[in-house]
C-alpha atoms as a PDB file:
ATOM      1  CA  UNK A   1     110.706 121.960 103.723  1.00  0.00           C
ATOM      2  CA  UNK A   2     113.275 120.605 105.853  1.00  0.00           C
ATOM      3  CA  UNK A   3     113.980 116.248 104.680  1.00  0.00           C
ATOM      4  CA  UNK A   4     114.604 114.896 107.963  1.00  0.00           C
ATOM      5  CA  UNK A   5     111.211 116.418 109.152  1.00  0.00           C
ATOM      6  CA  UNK A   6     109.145 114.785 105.632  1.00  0.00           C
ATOM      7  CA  UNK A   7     107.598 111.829 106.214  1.00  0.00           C
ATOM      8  CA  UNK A   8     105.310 109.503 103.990  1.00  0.00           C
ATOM      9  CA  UNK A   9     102.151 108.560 104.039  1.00  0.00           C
ATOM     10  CA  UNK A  10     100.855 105.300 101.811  1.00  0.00           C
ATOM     11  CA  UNK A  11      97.365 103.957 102.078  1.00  0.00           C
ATOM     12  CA  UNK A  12      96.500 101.145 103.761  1.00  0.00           C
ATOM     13  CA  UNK A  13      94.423  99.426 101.218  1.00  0.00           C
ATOM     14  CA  UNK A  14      96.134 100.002  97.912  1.00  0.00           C
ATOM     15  CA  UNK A  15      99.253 100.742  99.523  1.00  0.00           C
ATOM     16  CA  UNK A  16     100.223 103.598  97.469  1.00  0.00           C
ATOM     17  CA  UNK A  17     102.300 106.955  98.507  1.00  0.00           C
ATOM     18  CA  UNK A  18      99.890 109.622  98.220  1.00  0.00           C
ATOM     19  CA  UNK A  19     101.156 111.901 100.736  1.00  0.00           C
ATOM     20  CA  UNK A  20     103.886 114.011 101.753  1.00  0.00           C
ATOM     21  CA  UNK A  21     104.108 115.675 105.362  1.00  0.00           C
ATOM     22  CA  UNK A  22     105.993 116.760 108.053  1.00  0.00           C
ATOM     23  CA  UNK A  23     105.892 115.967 112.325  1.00  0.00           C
ATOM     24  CA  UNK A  24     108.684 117.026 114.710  1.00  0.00           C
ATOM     25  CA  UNK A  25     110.315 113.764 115.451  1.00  0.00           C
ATOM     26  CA  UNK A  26     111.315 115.007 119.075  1.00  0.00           C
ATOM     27  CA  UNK A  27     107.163 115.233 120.347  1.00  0.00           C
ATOM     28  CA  UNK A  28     105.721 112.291 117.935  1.00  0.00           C
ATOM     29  CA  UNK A  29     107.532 109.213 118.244  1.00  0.00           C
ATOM     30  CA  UNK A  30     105.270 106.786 116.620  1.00  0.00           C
ATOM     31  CA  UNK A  31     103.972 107.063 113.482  1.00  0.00           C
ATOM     32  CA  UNK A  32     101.216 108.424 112.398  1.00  0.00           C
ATOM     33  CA  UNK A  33      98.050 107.626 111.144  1.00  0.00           C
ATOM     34  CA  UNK A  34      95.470 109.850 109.354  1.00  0.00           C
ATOM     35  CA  UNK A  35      92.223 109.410 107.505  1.00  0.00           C
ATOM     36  CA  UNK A  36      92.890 110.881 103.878  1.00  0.00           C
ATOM     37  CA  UNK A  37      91.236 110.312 100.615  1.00  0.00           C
ATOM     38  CA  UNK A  38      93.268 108.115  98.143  1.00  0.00           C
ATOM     39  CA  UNK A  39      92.615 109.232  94.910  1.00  0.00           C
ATOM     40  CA  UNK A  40      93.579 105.554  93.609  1.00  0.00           C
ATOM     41  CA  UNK A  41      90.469 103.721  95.902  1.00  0.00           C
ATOM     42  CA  UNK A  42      88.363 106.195  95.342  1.00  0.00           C
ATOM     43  CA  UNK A  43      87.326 106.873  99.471  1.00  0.00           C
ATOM     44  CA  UNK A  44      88.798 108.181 102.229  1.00  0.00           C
ATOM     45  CA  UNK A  45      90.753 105.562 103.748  1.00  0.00           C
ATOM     46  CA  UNK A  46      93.595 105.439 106.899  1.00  0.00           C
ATOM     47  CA  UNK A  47      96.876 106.419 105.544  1.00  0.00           C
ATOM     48  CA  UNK A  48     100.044 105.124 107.740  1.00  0.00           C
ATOM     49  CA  UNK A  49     103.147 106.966 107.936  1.00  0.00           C
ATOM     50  CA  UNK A  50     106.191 104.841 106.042  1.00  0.00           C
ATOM     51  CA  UNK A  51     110.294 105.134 106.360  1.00  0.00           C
END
């Protein structure tokens, strides 16, 4: 995978980096937000994309 196209995603609640994706930076220009399960809470909780 490409690094300027990885982003990070850290949960909201525990605020932890649990996830590693990519977006196309040209289409999406604000960050994302999905609904993941953190494996530190224990649920699925709304993970925020970070710098």
């Amino acid at each position: 995978m490409s690094q300027d196209n990885m982003i990070k995603l850290e949960c909201v609640e525990c605020k932890r980096i649990n996830y590693f994706s990519r977006k196309n930076k040209k289409t999406l220009k604000n960050r994302l937000e999905i609904k993941k399960h953190c494996k530190h809470c224990k649920k699925h909780t709304v993970h925020k994309e970070t710098k």
